[in-house]
Protein backbone atom coordinates (compact mmCIF):
# COMPACT_ATOMS: atom_id res chain seq x y z
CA UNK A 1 156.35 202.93 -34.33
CA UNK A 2 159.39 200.62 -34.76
CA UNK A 3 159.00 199.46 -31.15
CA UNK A 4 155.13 198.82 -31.80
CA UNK A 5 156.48 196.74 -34.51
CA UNK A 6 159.32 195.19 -32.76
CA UNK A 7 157.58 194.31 -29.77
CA UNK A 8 153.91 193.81 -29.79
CA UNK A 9 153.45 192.55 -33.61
CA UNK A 10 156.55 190.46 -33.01
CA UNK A 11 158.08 192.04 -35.99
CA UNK A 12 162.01 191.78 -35.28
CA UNK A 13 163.45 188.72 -36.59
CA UNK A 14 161.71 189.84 -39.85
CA UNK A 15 162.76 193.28 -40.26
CA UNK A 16 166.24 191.85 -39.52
CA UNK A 17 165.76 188.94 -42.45
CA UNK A 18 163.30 189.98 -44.54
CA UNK A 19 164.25 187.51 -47.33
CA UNK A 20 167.26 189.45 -48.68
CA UNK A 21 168.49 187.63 -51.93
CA UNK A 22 171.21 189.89 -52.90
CA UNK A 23 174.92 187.85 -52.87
CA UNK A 24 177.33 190.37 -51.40
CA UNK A 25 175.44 192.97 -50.22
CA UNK A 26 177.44 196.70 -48.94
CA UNK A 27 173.87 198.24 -47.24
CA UNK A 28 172.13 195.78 -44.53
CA UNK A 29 168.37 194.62 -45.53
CA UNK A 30 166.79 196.51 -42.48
CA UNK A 31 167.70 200.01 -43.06
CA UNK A 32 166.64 199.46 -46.70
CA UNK A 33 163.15 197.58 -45.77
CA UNK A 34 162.31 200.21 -42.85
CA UNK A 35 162.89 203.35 -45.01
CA UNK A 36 160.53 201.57 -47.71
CA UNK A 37 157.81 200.88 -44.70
CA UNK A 38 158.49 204.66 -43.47
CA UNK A 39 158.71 205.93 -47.06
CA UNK A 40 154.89 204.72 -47.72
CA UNK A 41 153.67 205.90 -44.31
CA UNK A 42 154.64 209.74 -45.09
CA UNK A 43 153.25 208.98 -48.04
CA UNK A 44 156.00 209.70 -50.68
CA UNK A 45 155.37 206.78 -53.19
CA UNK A 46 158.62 207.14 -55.37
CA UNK A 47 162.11 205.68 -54.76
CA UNK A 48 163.78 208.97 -54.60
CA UNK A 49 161.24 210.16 -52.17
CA UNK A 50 162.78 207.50 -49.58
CA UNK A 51 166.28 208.39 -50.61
CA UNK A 52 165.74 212.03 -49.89
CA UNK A 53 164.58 211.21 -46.57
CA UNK A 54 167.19 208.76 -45.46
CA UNK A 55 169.96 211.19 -46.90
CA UNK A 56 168.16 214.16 -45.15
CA UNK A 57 169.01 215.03 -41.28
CA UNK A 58 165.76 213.50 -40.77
CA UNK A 59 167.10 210.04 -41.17
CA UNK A 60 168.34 209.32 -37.32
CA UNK A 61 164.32 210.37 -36.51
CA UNK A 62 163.54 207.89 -38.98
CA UNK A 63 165.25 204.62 -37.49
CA UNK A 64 167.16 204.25 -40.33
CA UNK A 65 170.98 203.62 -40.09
CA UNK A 66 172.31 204.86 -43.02
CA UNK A 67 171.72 206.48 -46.40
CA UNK A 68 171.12 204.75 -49.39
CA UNK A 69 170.04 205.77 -53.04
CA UNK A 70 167.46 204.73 -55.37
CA UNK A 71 168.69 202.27 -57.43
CA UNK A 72 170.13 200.31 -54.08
CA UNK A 73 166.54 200.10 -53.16
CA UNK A 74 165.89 198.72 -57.10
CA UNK A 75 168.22 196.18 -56.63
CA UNK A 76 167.37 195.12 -52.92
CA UNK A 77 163.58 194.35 -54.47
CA UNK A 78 164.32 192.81 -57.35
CA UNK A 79 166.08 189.75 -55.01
CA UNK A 80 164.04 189.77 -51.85
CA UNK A 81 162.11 186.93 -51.47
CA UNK A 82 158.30 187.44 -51.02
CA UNK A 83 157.60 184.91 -48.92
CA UNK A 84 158.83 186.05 -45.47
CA UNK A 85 156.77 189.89 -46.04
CA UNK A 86 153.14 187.18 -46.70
CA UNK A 87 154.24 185.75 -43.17
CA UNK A 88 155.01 188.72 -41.02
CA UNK A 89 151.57 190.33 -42.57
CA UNK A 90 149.72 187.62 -41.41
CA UNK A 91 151.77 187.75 -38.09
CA UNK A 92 151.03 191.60 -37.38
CA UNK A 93 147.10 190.09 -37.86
CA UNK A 94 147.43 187.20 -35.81
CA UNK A 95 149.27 189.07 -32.99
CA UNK A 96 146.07 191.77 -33.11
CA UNK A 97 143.67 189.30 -32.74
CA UNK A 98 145.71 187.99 -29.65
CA UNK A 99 146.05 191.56 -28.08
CA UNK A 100 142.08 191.57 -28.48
CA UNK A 101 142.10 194.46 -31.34
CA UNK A 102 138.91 192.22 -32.80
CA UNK A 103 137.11 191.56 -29.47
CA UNK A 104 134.03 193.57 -30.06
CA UNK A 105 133.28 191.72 -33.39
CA UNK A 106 131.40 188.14 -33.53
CA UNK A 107 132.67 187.21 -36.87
CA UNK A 108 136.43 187.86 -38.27
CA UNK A 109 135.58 187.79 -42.28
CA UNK A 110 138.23 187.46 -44.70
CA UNK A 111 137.39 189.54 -47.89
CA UNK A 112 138.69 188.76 -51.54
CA UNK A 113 138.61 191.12 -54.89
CA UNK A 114 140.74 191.96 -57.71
CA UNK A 115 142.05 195.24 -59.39
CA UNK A 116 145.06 196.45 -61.46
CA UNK A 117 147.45 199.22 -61.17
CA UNK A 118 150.67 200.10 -62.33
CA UNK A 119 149.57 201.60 -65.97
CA UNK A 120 152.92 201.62 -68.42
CA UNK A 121 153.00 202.48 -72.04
CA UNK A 122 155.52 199.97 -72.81
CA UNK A 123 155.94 195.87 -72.06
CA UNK A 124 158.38 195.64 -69.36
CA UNK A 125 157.57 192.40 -67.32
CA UNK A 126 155.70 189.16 -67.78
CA UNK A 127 152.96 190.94 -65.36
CA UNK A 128 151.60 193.31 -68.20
CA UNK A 129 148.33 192.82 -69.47
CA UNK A 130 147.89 194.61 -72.88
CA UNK A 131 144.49 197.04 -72.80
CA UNK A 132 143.47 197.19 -76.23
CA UNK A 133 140.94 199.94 -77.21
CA UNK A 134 139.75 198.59 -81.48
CA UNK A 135 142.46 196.39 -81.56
CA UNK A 136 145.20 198.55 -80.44
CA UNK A 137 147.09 198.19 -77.67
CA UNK A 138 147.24 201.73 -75.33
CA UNK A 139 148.64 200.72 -72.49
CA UNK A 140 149.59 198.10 -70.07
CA UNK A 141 148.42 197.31 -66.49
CA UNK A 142 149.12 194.78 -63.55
CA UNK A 143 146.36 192.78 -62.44
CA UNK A 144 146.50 191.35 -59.06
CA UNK A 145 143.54 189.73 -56.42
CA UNK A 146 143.87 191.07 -52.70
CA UNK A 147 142.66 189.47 -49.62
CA UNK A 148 141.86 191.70 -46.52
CA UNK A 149 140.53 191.38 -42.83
CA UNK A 150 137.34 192.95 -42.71
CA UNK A 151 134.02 193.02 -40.19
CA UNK A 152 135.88 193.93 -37.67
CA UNK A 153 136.89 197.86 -37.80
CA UNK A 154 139.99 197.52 -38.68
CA UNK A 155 140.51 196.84 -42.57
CA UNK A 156 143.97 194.65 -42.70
CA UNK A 157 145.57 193.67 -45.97
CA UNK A 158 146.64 190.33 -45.78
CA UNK A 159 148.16 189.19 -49.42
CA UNK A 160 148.52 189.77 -52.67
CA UNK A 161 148.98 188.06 -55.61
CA UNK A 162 149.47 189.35 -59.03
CA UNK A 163 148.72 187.62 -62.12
CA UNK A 164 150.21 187.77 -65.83
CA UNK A 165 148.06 187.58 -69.09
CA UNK A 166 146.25 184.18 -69.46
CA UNK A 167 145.99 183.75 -65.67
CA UNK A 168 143.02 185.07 -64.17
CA UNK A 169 141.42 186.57 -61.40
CA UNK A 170 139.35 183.63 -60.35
CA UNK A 171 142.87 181.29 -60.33
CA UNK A 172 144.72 183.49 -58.56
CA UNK A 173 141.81 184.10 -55.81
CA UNK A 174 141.84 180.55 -55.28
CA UNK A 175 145.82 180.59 -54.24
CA UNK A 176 145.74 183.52 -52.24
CA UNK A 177 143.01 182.09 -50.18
CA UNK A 178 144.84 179.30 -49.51
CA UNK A 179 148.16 180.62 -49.20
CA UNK A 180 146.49 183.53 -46.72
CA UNK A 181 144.75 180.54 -44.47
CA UNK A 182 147.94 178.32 -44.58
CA UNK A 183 149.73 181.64 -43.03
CA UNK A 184 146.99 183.06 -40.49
CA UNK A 185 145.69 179.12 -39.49
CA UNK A 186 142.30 177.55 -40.13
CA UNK A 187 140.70 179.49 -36.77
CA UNK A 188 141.81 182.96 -37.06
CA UNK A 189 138.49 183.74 -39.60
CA UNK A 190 134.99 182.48 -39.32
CA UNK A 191 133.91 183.76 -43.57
CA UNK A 192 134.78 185.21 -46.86
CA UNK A 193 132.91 187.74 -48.53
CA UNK A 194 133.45 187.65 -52.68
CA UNK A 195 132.03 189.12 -55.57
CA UNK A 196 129.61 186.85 -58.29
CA UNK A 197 132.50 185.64 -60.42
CA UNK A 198 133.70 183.74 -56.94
CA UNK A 199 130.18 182.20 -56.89
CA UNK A 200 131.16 178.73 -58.09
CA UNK A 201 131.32 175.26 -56.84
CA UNK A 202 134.90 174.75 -56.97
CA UNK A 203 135.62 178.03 -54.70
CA UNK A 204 133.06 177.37 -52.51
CA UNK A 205 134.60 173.66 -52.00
CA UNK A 206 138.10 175.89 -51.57
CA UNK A 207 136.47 177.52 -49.08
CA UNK A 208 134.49 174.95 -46.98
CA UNK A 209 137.48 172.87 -46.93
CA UNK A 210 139.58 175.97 -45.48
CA UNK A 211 137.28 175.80 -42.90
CA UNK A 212 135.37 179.42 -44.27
CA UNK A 213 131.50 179.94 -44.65
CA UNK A 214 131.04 181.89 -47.70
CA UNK A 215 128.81 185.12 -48.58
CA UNK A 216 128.86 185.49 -52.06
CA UNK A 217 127.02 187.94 -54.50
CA UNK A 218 124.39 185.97 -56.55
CA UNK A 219 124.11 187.14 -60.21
CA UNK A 220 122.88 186.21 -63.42
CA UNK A 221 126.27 184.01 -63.75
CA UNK A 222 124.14 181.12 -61.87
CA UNK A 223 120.86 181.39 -63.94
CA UNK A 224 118.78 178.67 -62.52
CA UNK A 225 119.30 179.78 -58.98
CA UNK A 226 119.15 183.67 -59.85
CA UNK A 227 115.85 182.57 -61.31
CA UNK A 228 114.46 180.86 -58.86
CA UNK A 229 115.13 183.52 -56.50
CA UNK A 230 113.87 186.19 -58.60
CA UNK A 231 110.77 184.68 -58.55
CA UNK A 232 110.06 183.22 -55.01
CA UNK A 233 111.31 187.08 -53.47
CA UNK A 234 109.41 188.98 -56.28
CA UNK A 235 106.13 186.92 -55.12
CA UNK A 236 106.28 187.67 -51.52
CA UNK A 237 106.27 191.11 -49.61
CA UNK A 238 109.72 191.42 -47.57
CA UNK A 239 110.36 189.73 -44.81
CA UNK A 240 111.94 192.39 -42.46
CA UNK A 241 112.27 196.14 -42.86
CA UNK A 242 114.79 197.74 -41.01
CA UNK A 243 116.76 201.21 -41.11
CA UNK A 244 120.66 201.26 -42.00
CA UNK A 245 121.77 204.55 -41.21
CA UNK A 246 120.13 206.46 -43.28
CA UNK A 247 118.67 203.61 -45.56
CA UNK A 248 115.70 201.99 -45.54
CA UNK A 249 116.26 198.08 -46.00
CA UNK A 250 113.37 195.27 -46.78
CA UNK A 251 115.33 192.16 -46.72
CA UNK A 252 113.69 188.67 -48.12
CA UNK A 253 115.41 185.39 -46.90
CA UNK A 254 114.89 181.89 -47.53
CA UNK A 255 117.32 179.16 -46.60
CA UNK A 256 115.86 175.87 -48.72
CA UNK A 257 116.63 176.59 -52.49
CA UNK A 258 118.37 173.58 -54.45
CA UNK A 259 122.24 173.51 -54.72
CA UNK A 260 123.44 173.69 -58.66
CA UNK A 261 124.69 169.98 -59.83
CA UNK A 262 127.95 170.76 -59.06
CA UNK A 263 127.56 171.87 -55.85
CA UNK A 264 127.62 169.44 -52.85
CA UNK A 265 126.05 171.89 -50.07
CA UNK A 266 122.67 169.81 -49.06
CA UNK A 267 121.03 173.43 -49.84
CA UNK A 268 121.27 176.89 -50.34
CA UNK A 269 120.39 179.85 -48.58
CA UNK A 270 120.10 182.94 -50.76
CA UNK A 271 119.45 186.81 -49.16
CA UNK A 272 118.23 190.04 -51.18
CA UNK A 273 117.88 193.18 -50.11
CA UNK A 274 116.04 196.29 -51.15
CA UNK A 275 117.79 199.75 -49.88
CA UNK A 276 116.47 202.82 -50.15
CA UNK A 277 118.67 205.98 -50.13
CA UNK A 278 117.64 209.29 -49.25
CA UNK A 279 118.09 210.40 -52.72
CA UNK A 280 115.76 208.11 -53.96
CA UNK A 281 118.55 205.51 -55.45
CA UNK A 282 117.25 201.96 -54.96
CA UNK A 283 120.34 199.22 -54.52
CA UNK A 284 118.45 195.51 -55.14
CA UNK A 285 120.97 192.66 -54.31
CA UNK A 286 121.10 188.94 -53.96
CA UNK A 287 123.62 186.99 -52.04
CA UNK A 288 124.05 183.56 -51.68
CA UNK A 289 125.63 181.66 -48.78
CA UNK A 290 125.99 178.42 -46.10
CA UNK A 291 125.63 180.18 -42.78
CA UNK A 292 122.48 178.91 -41.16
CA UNK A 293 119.73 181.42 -39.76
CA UNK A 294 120.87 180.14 -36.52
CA UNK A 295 124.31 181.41 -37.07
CA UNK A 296 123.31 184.65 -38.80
CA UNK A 297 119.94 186.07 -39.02
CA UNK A 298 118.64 188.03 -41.86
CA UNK A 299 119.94 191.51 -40.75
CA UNK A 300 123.06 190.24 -39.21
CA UNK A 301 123.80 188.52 -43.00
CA UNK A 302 123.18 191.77 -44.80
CA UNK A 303 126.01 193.62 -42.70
CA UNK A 304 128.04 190.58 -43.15
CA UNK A 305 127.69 190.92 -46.58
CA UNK A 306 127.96 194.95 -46.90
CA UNK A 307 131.63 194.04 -45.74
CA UNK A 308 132.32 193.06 -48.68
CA UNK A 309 133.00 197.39 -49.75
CA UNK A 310 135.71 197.26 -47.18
CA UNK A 311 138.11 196.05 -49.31
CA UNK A 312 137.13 198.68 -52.08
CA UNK A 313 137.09 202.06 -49.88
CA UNK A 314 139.97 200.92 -47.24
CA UNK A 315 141.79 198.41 -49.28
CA UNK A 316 142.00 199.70 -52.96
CA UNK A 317 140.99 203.03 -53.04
CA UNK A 318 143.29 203.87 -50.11
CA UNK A 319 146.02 202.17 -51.47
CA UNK A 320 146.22 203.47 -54.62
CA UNK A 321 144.72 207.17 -53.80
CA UNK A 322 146.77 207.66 -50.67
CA UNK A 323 149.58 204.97 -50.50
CA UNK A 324 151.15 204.80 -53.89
CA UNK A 325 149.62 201.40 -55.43
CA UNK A 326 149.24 202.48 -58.76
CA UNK A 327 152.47 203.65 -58.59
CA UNK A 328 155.55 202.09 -60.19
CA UNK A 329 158.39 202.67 -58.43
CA UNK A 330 160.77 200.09 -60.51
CA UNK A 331 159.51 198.65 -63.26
CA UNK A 332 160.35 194.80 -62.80
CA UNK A 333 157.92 191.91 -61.52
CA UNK A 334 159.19 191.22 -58.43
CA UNK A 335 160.07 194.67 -57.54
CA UNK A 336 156.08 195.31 -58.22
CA UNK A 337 155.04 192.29 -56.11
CA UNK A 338 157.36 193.54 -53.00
CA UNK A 339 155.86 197.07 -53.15
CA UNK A 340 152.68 195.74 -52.97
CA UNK A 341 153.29 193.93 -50.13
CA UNK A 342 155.11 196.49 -48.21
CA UNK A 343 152.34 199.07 -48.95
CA UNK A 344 149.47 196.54 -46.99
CA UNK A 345 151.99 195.72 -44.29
CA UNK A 346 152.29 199.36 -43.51
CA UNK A 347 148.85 199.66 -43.83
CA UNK A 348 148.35 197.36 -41.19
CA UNK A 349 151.06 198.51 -39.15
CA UNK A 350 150.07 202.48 -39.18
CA UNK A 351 146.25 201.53 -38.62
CA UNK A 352 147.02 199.26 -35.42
CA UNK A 353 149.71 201.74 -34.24
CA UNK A 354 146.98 204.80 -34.64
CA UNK A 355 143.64 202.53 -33.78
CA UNK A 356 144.59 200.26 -31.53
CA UNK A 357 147.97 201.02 -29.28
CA UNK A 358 147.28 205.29 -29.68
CA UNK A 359 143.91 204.87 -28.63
CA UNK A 360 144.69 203.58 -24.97
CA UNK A 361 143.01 204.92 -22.30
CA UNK A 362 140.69 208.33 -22.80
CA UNK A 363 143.04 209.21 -26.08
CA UNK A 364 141.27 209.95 -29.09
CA UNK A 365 141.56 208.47 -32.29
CA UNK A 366 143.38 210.51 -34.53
CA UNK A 367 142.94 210.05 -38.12
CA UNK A 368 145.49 208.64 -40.88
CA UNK A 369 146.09 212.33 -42.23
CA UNK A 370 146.79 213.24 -38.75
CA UNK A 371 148.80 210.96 -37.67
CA UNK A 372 151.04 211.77 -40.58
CA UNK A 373 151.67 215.45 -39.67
CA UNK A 374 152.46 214.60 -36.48
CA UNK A 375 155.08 212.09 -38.01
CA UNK A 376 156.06 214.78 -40.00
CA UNK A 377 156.97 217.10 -37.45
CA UNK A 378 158.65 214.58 -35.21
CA UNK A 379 160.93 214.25 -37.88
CA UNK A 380 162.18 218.11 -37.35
CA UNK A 381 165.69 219.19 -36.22
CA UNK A 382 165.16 220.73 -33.43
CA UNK A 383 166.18 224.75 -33.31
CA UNK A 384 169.07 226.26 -32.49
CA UNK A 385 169.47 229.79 -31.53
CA UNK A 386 172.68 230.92 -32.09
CA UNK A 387 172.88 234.46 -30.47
């Protein structure tokens, strides 16, 4: 795996330099940032997890030079610059899109959500927000948007980028969308898929000017358009009825509604669609967006759009349930922000490794779980019989 990340996602002059801000340090950065990527690809999610491993006769298995203790990894993320772990995640994308790992897809789509994790009892950083429950505080949390690759069967985190009380999700969207753009170029995606509070003109303008088309949920947040869609599609029988699975879908479309006063698109297309589950649930959605029928028909916009639950099931609820998100492993701001990032890069570096270079020739795909037994064992001193 270190050779998958040395030489195809051109990876080496980054694990060597990762950004290391300590003044005189006694333990090199790369041991210390390679037993943190290893540490959340076995899935141990504390700090003296990875020091029991690299301390363990497991460690020359491991790639890692030397043993090191908790509190050295502490230190090392408080100073290491974030900057440099942004760049090589968008790198390890880039270089899969240039060893074809997205060549079955038409569109690359970029999607962007928030969440929080992290929950603390006390105030420890300027990253706490205060959840108050009748005017109490109970705890504190760490709120922070994500941006992932999605559309394209591989989910790929891409950035993070945490925000402190009085900031807010919709600000800090707007940087890491730039920031994430600046990093992977204006051509590596064709969209980005966001939830209703994204559905404004300002991000849209963000967008468009980023070179992005934009599939955004429509809600009640945008009355006069919600409106007028809600009563054109509730007129008219659906357009197109097709099956999903096991779904039923009726989709209505309609490409010519007026753009809000703010807004400076010459019109709007808006998309709902009515799916019907075999347990008689009933999801009714609208969506809004500037891709032209001609680009993306009806059908092709609703799977566009159903991206959008990437992020959710591969992005957050992998990365806290599996990967140690919600976990805090040192309790300081930029320690937080680093851990973050290191969890998505070595979710995108274990999903290429296992999807993408594994699955060469007739190999199967193993799954994540698998992959980490086998990891597991390989990490084994071998037997010795001593009679």
């Amino acid at each position: 795996m270190l050779r998958y990340a040395q030489r195809r996602l051109r990876l080496t002059q980054y694990l060597q330099n990762p950004g290391d801000g300590r003044r005189r340090p006694r333990i090199a950065a790369q041991p210390l940032l390679w037993g943190m990527l290893m540490g959340v690809v076995l899935r141990e999610n504390s700090y003296h997890a990875v020091q029991w491993l690299v301390r363990s006769k497991a460690r020359r298995r491991l790639e890692v030079s030397r043993g090191f203790s908790n509190d050295a990894l502490a230190y090392f993320t408080e100073r290491l610059d974030p900057q440099p772990t942004r760049i090589a995640l968008a790198t390890a994308c880039r270089r899969a899109k240039r060893n074809k790992a997205f060549d079955h897809c038409r569109y690359i789509g970029l999607a962007l959500d928030g969440s929080a994790g992290g929950r603390g009892r006390k105030l420890r950083c300027w990253l706490c927000h205060p959840i108050r429950h009748e005017g109490q505080i109970q705890c504190y949390l760490h709120q922070f948007v994500m941006l992932s690759v999605v559309g394209t069967g591989l989910v790929l985190p891409v950035d993070v980028e945490p925000y402190p009380a009085g900031d807010s999700e919709y600000a800090a969207g707007q940087r890491v969308l730039r920031r994430a753009v600046g990093h992977l170029g204006r051509r590596f995606a064709d969209y980005v898929v966001v939830d209703g509070k994204f559905a404004t003109a300002p991000f849209l303008h963000t967008a468009g000017e980023l070179g992005l088309r934009v599939i955004a949920r429509l809600k009640a947040n945008l009355p006069e358009l919600f409106t007028a869609a809600q009563q054109r599609f509730g007129a008219e029988p659906p357009g197109h009825r097709f099956r999903y699975g096991e779904d039923d879908v009726e989709l209505w479309d309609a490409d010519d509604f007026e753009p809000w006063e703010s807004l400076d698109w010459g019109s709007v297309r808006v998309l709902r669609y009515r799916q019907h589950k075999p347990d008689s649930t009933v999801i009714d959605a609208y969506w809004l967006t500037d891709f032209t029928v001609r680009q993306a028909g009806g059908e092709a916009l609703f799977r566009l759009a159903k991206h959008r639950w990437e992020i959710e099931n591969q992005g957050f609820n992998d990365g806290k349930n599996r990967y140690g998100m919600e976990h805090i492993a040192h309790h300081e701001a930029n320690s937080l922000l680093i851990r973050w990032l290191l969890i998505m890069l070595a979710m995108t570096l274990e999903r290429l490794y296992r999807m993408r270079y594994l699955h060469r020739g007739n190999h199967p795909t193993v799954s994540a779980i698998e992959l980490v037994r086998v990891l597991r064992l390989s990490l084994a001193v071998p037997y010795q019989d001593s009679s």
